[in-house]
N, C-alpha and C. Protein backbone atom coordinates (compact mmCIF):
# COMPACT_ATOMS: atom_id res chain seq x y z
N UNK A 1 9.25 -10.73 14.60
CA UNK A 1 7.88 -10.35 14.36
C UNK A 1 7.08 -11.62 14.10
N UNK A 2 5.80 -11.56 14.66
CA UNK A 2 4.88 -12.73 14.26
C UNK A 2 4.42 -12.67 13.47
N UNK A 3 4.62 -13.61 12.29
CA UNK A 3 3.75 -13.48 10.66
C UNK A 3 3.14 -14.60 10.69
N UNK A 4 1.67 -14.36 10.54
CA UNK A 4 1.15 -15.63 10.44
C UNK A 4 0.76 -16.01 8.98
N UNK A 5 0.48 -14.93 8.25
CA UNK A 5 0.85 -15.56 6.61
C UNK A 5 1.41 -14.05 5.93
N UNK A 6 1.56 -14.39 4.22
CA UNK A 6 2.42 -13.26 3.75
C UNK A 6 1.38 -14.29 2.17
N UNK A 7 1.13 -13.30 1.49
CA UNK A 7 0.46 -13.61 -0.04
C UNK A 7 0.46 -12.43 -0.71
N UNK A 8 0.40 -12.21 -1.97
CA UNK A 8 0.07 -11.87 -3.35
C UNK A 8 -1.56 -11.61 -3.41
N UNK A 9 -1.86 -10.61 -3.36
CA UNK A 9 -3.51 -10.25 -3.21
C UNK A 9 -4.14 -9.06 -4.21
N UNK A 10 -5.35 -8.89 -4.44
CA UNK A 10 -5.71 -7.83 -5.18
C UNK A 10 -6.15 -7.18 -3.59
N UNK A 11 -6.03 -5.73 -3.56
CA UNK A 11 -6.52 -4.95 -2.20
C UNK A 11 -7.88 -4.58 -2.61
N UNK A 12 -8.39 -5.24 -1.44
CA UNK A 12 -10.00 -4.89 -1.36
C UNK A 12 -10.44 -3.80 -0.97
N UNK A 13 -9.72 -3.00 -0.16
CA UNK A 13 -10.04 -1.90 0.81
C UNK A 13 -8.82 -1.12 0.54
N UNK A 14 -9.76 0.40 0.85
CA UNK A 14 -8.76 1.94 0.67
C UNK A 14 -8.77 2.21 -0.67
N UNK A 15 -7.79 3.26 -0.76
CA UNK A 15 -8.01 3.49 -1.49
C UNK A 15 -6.71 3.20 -2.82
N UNK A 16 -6.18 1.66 -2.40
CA UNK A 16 -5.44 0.77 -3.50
C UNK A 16 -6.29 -0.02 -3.41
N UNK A 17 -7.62 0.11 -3.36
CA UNK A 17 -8.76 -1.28 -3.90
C UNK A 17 -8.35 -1.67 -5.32
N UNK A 18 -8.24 -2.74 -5.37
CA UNK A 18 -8.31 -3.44 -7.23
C UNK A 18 -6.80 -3.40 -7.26
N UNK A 19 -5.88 -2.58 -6.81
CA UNK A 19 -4.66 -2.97 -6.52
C UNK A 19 -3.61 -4.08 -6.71
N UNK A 20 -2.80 -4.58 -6.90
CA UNK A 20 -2.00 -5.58 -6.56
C UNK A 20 -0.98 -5.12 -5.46
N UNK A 21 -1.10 -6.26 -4.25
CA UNK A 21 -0.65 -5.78 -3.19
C UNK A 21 0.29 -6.81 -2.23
N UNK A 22 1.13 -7.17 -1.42
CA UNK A 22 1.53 -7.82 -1.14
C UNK A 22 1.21 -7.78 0.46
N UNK A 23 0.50 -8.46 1.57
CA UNK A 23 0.20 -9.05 2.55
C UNK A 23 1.27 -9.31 3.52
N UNK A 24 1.24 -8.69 4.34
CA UNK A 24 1.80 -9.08 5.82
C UNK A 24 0.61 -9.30 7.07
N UNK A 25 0.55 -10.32 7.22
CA UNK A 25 -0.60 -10.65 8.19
C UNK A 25 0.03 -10.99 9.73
N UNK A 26 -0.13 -10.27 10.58
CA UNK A 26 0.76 -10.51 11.99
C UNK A 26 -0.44 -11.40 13.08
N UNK A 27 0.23 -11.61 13.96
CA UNK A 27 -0.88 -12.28 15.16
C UNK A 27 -0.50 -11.62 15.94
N UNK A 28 -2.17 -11.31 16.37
CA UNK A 28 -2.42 -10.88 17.95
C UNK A 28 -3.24 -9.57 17.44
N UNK A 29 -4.09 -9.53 18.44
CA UNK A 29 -4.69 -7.91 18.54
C UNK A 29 -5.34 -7.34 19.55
N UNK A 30 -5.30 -6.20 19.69
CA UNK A 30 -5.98 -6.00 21.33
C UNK A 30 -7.49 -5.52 21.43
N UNK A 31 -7.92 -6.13 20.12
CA UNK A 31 -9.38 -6.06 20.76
C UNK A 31 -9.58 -7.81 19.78
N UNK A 32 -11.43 -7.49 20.54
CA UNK A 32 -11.88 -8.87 19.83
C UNK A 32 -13.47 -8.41 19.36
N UNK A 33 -13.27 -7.90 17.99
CA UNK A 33 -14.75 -7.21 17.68
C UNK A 33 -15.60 -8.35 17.43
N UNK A 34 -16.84 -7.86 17.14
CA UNK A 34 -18.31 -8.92 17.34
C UNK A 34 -17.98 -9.62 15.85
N UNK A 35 -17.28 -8.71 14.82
CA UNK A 35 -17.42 -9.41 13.45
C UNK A 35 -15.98 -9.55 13.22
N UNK A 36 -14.80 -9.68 13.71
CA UNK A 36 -13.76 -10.23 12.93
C UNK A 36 -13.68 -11.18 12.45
N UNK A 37 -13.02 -11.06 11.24
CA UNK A 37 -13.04 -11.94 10.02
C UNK A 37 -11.72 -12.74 10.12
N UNK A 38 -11.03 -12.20 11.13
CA UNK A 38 -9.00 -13.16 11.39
C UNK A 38 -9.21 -13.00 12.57
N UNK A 39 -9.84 -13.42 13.30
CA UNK A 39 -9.97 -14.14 14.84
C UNK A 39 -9.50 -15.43 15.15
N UNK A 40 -8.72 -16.07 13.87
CA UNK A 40 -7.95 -17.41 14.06
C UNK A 40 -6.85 -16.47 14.18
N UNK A 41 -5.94 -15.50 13.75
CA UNK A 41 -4.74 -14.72 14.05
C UNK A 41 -4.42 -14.23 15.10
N UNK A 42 -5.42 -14.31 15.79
CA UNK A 42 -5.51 -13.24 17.62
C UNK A 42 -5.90 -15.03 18.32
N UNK A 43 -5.87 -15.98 18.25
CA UNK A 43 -5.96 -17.05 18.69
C UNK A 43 -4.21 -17.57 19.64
N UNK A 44 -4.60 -17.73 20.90
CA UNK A 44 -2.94 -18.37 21.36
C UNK A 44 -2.59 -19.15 20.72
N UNK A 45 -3.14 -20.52 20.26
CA UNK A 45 -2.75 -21.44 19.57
C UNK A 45 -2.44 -21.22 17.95
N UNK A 46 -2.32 -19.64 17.54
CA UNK A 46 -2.09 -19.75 15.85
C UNK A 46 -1.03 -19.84 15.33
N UNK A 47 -0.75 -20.90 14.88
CA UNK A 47 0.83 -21.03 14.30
C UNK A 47 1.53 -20.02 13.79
N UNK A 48 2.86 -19.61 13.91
CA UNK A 48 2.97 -18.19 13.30
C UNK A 48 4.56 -18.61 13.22
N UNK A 49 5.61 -17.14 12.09
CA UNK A 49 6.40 -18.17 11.59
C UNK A 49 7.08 -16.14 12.00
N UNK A 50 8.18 -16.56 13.46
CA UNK A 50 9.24 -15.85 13.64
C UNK A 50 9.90 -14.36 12.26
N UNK A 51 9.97 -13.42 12.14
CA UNK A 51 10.63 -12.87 10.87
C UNK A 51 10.95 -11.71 11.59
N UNK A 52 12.26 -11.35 11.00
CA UNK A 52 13.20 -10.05 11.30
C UNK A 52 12.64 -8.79 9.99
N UNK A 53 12.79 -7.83 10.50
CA UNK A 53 11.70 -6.93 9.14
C UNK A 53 12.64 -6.62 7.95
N UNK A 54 13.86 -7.61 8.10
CA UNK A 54 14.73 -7.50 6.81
C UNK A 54 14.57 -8.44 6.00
N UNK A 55 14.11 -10.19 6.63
CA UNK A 55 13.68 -11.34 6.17
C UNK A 55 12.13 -10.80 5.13
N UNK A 56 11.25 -10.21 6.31
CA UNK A 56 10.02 -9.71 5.71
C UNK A 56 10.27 -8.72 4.22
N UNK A 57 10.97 -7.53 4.41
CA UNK A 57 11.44 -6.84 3.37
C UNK A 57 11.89 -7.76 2.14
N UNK A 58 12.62 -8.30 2.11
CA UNK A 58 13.36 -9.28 1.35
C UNK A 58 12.10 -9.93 0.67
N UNK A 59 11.06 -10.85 1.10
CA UNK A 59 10.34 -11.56 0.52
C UNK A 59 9.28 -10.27 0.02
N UNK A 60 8.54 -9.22 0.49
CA UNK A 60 7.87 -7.91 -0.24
C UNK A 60 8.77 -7.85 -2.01
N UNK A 61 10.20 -7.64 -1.85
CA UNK A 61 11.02 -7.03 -2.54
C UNK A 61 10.97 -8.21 -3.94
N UNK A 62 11.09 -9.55 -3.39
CA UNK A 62 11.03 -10.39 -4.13
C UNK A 62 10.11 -10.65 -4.85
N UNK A 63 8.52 -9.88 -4.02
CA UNK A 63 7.52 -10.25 -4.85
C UNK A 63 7.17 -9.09 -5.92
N UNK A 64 8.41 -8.37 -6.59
CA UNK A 64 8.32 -7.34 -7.42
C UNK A 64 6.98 -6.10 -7.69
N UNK A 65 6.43 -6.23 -6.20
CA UNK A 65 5.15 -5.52 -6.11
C UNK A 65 4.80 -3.99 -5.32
N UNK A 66 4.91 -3.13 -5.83
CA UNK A 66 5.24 -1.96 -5.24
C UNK A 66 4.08 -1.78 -4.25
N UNK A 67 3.38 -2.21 -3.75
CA UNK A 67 2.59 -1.95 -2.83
C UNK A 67 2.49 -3.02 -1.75
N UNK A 68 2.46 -2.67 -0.67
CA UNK A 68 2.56 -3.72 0.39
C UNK A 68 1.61 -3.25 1.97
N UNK A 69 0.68 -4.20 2.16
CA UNK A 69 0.03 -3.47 3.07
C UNK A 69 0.11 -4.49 4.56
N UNK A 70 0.03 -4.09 5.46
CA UNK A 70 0.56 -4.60 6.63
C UNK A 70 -0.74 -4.68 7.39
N UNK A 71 -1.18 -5.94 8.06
CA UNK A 71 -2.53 -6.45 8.56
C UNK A 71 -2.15 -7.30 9.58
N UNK A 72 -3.51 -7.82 10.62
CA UNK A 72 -3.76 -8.51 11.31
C UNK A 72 -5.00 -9.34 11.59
N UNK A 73 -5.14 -9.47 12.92
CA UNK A 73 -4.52 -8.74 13.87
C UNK A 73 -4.66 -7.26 13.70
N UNK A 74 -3.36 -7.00 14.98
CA UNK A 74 -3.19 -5.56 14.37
C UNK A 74 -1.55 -5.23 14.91
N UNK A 75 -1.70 -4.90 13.26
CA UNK A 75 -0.07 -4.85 13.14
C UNK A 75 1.10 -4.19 13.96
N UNK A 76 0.36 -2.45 14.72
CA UNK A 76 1.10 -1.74 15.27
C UNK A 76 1.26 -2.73 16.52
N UNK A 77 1.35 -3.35 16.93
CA UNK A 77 1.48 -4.35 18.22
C UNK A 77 2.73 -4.76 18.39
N UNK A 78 3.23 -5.17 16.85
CA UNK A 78 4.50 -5.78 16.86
C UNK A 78 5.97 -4.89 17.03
N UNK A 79 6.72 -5.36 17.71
CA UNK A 79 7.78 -4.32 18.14
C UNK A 79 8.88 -3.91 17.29
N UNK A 80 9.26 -4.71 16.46
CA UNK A 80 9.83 -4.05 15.06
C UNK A 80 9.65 -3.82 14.41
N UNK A 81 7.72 -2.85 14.45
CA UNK A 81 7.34 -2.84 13.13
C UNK A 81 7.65 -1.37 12.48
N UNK A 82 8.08 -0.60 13.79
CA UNK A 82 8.53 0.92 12.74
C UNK A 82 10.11 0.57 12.22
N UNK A 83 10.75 -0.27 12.26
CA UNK A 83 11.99 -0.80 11.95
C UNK A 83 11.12 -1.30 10.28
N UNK A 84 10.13 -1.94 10.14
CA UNK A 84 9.72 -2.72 9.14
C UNK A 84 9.34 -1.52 8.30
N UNK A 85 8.46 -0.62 8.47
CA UNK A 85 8.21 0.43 7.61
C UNK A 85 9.33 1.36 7.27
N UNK A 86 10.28 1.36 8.33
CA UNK A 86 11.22 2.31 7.68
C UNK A 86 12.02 1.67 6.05
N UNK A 87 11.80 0.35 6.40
CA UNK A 87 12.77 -0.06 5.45
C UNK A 87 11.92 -0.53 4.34
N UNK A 88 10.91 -0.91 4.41
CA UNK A 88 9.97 -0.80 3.42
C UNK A 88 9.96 0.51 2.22
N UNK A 89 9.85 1.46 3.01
CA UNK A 89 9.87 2.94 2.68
C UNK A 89 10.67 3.28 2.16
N UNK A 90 11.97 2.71 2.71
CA UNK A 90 13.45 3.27 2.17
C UNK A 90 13.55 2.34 0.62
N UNK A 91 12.88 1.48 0.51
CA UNK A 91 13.06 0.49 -0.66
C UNK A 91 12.45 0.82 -1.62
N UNK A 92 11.25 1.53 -1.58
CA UNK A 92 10.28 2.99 -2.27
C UNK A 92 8.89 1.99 -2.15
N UNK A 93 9.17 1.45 -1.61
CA UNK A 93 7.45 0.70 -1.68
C UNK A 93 6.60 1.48 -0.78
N UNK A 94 4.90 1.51 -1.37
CA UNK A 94 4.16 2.04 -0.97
C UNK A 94 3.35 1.10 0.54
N UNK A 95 3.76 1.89 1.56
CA UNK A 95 2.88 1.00 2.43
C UNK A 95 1.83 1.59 3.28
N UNK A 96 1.02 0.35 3.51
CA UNK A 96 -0.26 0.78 3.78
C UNK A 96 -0.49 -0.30 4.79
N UNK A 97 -0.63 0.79 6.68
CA UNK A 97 -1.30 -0.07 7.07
C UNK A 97 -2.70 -0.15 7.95
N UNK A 98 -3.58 -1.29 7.96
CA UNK A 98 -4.66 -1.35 8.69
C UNK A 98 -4.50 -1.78 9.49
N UNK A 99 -5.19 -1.02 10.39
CA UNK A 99 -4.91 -0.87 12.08
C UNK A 99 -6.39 -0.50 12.40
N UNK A 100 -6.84 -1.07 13.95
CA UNK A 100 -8.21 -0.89 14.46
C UNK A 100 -8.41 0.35 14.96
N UNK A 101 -7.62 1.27 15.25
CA UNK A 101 -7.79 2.82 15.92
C UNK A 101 -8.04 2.61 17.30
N UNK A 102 -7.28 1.38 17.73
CA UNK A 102 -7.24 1.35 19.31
C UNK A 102 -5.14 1.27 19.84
N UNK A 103 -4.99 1.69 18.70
CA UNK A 103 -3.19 1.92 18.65
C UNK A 103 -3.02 3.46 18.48
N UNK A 104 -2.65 4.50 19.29
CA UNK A 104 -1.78 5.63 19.01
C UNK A 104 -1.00 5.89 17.76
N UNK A 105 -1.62 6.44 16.58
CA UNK A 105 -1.04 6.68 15.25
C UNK A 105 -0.14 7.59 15.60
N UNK A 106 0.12 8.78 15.81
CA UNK A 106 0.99 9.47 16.17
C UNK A 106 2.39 8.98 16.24
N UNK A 107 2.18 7.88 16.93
CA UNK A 107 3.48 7.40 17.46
C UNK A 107 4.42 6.60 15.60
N UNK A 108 3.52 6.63 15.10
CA UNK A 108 4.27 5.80 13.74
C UNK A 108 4.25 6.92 12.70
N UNK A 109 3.68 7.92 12.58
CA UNK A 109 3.44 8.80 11.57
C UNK A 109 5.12 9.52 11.02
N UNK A 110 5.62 9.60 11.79
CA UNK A 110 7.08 10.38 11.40
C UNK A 110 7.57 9.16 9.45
N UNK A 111 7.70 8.11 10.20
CA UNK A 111 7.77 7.02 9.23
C UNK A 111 7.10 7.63 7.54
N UNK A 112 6.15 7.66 7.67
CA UNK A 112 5.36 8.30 6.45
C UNK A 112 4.31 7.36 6.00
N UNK A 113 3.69 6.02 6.73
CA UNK A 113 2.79 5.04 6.00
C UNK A 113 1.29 5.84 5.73
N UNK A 114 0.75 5.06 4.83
CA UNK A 114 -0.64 5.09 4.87
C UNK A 114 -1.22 4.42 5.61
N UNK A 115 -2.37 5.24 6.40
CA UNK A 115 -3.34 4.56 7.22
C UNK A 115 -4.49 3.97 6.80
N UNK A 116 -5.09 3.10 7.15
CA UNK A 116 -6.18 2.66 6.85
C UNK A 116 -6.68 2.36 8.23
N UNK A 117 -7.32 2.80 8.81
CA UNK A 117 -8.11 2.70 10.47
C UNK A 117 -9.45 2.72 10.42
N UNK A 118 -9.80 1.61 11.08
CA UNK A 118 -11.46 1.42 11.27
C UNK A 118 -11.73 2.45 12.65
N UNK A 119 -12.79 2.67 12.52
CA UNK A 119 -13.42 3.28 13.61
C UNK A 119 -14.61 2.21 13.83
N UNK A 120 -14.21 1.72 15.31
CA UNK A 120 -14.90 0.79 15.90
C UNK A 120 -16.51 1.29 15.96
N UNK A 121 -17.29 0.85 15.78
CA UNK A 121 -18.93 1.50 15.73
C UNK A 121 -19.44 0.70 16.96
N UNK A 122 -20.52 0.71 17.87
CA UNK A 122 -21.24 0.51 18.51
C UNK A 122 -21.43 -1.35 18.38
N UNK A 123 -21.76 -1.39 17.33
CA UNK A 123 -22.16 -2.54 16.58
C UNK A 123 -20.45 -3.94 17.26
N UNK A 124 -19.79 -3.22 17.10
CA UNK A 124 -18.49 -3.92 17.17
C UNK A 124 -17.84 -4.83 18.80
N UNK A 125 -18.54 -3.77 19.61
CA UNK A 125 -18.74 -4.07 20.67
C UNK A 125 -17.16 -3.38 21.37
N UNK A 126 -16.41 -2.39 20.32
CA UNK A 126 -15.43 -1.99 20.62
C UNK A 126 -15.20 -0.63 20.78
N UNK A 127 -16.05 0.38 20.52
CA UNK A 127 -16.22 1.59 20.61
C UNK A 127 -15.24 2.44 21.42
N UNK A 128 -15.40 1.70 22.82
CA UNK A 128 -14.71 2.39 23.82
C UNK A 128 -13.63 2.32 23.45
N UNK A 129 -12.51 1.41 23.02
CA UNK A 129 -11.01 1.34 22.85
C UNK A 129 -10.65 2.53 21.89
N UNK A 130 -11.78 3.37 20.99
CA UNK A 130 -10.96 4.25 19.78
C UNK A 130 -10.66 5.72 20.57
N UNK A 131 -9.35 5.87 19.85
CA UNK A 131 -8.38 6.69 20.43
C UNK A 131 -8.34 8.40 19.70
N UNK A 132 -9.77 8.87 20.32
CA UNK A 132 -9.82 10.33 19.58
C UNK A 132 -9.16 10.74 18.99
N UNK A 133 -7.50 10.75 19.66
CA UNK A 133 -6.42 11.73 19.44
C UNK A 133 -5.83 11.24 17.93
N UNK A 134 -6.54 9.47 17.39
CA UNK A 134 -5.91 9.18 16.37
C UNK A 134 -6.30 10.09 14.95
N UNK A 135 -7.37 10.65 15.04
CA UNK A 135 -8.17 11.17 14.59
C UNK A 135 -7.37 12.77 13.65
N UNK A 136 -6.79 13.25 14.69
CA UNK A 136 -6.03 14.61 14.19
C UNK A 136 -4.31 14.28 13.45
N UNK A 137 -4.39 12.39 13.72
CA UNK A 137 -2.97 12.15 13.36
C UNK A 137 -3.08 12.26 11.80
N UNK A 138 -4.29 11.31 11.08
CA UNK A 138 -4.76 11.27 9.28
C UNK A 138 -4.37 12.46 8.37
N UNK A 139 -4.00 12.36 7.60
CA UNK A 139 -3.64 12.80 6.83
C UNK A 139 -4.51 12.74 5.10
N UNK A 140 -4.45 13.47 4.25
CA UNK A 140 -5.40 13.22 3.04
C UNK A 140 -5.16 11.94 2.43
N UNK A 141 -3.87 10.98 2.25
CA UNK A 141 -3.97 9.69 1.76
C UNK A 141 -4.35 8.65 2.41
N UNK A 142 -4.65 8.99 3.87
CA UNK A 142 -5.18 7.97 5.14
C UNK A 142 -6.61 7.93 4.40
N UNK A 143 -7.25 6.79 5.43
CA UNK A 143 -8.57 6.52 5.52
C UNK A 143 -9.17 5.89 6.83
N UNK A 144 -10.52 6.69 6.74
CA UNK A 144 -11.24 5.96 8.07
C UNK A 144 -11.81 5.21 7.20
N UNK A 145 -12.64 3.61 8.14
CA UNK A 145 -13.20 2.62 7.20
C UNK A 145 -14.36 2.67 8.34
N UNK A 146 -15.40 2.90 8.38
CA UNK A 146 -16.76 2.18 9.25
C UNK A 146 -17.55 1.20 8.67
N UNK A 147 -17.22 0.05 9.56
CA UNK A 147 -17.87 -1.08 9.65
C UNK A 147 -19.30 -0.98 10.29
N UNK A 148 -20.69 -0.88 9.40
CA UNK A 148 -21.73 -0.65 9.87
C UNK A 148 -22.59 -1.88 10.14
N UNK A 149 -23.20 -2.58 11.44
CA UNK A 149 -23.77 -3.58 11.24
C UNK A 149 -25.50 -2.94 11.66
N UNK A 150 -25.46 -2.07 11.83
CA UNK A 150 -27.04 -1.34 11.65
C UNK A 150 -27.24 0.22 11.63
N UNK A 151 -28.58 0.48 12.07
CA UNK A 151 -28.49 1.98 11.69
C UNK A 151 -27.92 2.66 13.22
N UNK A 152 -27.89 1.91 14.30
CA UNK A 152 -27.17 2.90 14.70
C UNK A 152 -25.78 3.07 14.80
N UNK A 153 -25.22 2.03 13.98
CA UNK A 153 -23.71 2.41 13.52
C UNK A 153 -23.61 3.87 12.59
N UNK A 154 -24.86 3.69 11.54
CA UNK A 154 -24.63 4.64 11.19
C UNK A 154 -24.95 6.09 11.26
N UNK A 155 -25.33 5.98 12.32
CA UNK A 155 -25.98 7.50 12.76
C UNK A 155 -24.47 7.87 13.68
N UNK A 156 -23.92 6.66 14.33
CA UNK A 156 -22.55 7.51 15.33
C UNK A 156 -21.15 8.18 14.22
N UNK A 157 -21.14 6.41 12.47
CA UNK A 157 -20.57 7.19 11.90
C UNK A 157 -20.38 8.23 11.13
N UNK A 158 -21.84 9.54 11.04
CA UNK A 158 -22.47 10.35 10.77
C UNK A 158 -21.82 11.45 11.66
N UNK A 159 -21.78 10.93 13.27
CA UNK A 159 -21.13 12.18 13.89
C UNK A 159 -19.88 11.89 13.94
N UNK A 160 -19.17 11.00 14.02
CA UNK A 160 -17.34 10.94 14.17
C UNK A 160 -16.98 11.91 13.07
N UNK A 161 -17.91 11.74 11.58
CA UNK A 161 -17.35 11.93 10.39
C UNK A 161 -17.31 13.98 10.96
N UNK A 162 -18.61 14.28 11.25
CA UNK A 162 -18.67 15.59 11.37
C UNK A 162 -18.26 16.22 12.43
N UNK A 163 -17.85 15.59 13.89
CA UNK A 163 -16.48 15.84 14.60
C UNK A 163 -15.32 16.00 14.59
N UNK A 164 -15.11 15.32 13.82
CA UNK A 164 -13.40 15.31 13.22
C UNK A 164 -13.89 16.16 11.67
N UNK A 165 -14.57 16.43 11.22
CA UNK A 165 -14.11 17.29 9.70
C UNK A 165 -13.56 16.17 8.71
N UNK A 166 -14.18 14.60 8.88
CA UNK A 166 -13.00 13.60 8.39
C UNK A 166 -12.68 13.93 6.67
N UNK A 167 -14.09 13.96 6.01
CA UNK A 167 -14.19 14.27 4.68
C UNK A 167 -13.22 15.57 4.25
N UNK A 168 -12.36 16.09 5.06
CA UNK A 168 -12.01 17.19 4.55
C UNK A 168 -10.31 17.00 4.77
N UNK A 169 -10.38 15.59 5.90
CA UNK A 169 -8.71 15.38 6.49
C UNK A 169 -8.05 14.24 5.59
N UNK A 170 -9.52 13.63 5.40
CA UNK A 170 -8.90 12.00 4.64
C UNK A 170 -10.28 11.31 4.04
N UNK A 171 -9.83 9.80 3.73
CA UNK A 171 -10.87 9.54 2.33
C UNK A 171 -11.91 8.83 3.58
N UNK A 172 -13.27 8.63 3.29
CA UNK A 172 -13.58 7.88 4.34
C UNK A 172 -14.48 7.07 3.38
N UNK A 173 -14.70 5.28 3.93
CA UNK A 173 -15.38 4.26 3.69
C UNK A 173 -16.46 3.93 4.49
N UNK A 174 -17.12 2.79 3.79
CA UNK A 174 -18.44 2.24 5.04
C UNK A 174 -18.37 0.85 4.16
N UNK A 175 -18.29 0.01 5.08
CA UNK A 175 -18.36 -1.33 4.46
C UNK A 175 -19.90 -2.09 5.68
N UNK A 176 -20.68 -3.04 4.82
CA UNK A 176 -21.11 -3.66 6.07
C UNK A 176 -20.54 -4.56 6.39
N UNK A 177 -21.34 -4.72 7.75
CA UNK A 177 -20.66 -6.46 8.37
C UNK A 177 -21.08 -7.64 7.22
């Protein structure tokens, strides 16, 4: 797996904000929004440091921190990463990961993580990549996050919210750019 860093953090976002949390930061992602904030991580040239999701486990485990949230990039990309949550999970740690909602949740949900998924807004320049169907995958400890950089972000995340019923499936956020 590509880790491009791993830290000790308070969680800013979801709903383990204020949290103590432990960081898995991967490279690569398959989009490139107007405001990413780790666009050095989705860079070819970003140094990144090889890990097996037992090496990764091991250093989570070490950092005696029951919460561990998995980032990018975007994390579902990486190919051992339902290998990484299983064992995360099996260790009882709480994991949580953020993902852009241009990855098929479905496909990881058996696992049991928390989601944290942006819904790309207009503003992002990524709209088209979000994956309706991720929508019916959320669950009540998931979260949608909308990133609003004007009002007509927030008039679309006004209807996603009341298309999907989100307030009633899972927690939902609005952060600005």
């Amino acid at each position: 797996m590509k880790v491009v860093e791993k830290f000790t953090s308070i969680n800013g976002e979801g709903t383990r904000a204020g949290e103590l949390a432990v960081f898995v930061r991967f490279k690569g992602c398959n989009l490139r929004c107007s405001y990413c904030d780790t666009m050095w991580a989705n860079e070819a040239d970003c140094s990144y440091e090889e890990e097996t999701p037992e090496e990764i486990t091991n250093y989570v485990l070490a950092a005696g921190i029951r919460n561990v949230t998995l980032t990018g990039g975007e994390p579902l990309l990486q190919k051992d990463i339902r290998k990484l949550i299983y064992l995360l999970l099996q260790a009882g740690l709480r994991v949580e990961i953020e993902t852009n909602g241009a990855v098929r949740l479905s496909e990881f949900c058996e696992e049991g993580p928390i989601f944290t998924m942006d819904y790309k807004l207009p503003s992002s320049g990524c709209e088209e990549h979000m994956i309706a169907e991720n929508m019916e995958s959320l669950e009540i400890n998931d979260t949608v996050k909308f990133v609003c950089g004007n009002q007509e972000d927030l008039v679309k995340a006004l209807e996603v919210i009341q298309t999907y019923d989100l307030t009633s499936r899972c927690h939902v956020y609005f952060s600005p750019v």
